[in-house]
Each structure stands twice: as C-alpha cells, then as structure tokens.
N, C-alpha and C. Protein backbone atom coordinates (compact mmCIF):
# COMPACT_ATOMS: atom_id res chain seq x y z
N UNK A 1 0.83 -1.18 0.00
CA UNK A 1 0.00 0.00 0.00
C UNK A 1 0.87 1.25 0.00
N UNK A 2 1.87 1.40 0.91
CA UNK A 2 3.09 2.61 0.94
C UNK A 2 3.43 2.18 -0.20
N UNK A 3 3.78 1.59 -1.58
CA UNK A 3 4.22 1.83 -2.63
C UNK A 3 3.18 2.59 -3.69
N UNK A 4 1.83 2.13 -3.30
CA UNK A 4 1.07 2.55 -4.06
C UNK A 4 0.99 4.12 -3.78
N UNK A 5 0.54 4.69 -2.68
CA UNK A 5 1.03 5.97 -1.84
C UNK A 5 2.12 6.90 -2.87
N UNK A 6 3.12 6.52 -2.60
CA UNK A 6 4.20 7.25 -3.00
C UNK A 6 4.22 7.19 -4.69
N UNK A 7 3.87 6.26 -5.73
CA UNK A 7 3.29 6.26 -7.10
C UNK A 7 2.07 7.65 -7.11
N UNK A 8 1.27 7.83 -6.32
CA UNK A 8 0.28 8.83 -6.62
C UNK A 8 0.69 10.14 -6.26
N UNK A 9 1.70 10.04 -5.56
CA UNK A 9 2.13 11.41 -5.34
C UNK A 9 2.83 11.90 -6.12
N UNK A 10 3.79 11.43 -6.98
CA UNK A 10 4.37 11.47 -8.05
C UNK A 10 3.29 11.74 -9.62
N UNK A 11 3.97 13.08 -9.71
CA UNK A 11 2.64 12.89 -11.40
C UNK A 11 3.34 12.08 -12.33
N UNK A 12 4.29 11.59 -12.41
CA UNK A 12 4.59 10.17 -13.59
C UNK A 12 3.94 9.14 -13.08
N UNK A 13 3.68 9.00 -11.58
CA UNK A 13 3.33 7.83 -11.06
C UNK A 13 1.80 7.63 -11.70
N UNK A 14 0.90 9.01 -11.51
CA UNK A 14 -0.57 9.19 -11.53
C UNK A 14 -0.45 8.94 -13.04
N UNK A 15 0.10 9.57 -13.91
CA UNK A 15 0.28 9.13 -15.53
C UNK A 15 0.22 7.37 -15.84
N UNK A 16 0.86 7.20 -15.27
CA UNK A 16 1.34 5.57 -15.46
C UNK A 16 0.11 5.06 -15.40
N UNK A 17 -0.12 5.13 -13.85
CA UNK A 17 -1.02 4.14 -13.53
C UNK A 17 -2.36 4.89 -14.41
N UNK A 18 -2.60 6.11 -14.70
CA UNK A 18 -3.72 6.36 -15.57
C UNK A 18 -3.92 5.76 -17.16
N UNK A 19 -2.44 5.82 -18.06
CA UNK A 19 -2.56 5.18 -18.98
C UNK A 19 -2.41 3.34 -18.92
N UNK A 20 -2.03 2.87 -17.63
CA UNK A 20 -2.06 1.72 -17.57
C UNK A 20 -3.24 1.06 -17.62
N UNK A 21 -4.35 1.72 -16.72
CA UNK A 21 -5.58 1.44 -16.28
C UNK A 21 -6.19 1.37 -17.78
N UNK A 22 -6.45 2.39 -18.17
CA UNK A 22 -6.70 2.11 -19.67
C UNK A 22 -6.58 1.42 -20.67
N UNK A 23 -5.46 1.39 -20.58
CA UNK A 23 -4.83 0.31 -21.86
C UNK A 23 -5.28 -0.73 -21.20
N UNK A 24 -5.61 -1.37 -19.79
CA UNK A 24 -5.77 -2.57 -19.73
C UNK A 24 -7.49 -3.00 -19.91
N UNK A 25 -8.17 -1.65 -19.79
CA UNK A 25 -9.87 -1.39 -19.81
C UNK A 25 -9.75 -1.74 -21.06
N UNK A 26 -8.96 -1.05 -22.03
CA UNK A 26 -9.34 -0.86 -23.64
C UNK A 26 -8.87 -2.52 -24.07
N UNK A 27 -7.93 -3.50 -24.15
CA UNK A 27 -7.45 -4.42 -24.09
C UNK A 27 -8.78 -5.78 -23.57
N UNK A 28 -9.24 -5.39 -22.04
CA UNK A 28 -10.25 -6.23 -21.77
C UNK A 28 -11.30 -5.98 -22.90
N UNK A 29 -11.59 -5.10 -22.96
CA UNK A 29 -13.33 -5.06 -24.04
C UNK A 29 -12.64 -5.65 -25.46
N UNK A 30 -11.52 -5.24 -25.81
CA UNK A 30 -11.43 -6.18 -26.96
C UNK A 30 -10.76 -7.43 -26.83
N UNK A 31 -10.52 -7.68 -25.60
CA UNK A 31 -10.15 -9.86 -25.47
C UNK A 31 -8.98 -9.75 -25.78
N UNK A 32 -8.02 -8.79 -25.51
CA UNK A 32 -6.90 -9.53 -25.30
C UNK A 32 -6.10 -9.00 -23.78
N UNK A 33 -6.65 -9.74 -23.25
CA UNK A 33 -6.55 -9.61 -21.75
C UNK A 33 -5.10 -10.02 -21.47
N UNK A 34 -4.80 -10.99 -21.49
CA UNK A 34 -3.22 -11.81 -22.01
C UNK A 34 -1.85 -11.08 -22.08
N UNK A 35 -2.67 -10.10 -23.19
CA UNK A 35 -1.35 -9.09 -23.43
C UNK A 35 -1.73 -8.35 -22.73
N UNK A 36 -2.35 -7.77 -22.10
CA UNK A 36 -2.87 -6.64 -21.22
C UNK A 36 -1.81 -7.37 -19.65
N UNK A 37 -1.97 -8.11 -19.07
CA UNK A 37 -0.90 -8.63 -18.33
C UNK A 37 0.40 -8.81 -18.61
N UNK A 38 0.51 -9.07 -19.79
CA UNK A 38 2.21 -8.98 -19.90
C UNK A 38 2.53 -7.51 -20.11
N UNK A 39 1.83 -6.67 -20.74
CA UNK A 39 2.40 -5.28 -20.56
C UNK A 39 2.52 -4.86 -19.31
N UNK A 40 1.23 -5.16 -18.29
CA UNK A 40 1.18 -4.98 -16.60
C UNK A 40 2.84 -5.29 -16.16
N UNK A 41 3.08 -6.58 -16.47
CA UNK A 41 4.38 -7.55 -15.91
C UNK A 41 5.43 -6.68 -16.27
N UNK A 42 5.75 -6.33 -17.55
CA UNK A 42 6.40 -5.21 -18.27
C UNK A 42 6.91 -4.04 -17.35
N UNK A 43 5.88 -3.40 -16.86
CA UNK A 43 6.03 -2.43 -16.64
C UNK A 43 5.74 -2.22 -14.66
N UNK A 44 5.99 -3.60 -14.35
CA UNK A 44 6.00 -3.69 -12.98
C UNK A 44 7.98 -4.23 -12.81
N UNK A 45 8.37 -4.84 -13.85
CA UNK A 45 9.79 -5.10 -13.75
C UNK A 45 10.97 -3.82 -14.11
N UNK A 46 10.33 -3.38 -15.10
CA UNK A 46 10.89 -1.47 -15.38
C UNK A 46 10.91 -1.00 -14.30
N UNK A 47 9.83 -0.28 -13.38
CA UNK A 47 9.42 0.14 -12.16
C UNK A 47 10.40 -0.67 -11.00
N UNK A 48 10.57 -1.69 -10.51
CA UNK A 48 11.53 -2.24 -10.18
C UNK A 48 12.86 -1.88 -10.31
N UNK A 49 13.09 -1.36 -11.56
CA UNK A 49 15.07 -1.23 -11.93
C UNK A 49 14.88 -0.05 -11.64
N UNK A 50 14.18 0.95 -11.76
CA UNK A 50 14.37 2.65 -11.22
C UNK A 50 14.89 2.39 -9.98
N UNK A 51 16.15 3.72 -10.28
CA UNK A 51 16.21 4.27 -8.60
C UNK A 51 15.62 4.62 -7.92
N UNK A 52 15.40 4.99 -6.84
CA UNK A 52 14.63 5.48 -5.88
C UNK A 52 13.58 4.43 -5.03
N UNK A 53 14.16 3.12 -5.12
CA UNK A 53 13.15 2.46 -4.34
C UNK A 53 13.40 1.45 -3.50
C-alpha cells in the first residue's frame, strides 16, 4: 500500500497508472486480456530497476 502511496504522489506515477488502467480497460473489451498482463508484468519489472526504491 506505501508503494502505491508514493506512485500517486508522483505525477509520472498518476500518468502511469492512468494510462495503464486504460490500456488494460481498452485491451479487456477487446479480449486480449493476455497481453494486457504482460504489458502490466512489463512495466511492474521497469518500475523495479528505477532508482529510488
């Protein structure tokens, strides 16, 4: 939860997770949910290699 916290306070964080949310909304209605998780996975291992954490 303190990771999620400190992502919203950050406006790249609020970006991210805003175009993430999306792309994964827009992805579900057209069925490919699949890739919608591996981009998630993607971009939870990126987030990981940044400094600051």
């Amino acid at each position: 939860m303190q990771a999620l916290k400190q992502l919203l306070h950050h406006p790249a964080g609020r970006l991210g997770i805003t175009i993430g949310l999306t792309a994964g909304l827009m992805a579900a209605f057209i069925g490919e949910a699949s890739k919608a998780l591996m981009f998630v996975g993607l971009c939870r291992f990126l987030a990981r290699r940044l400094p600051g954490r």
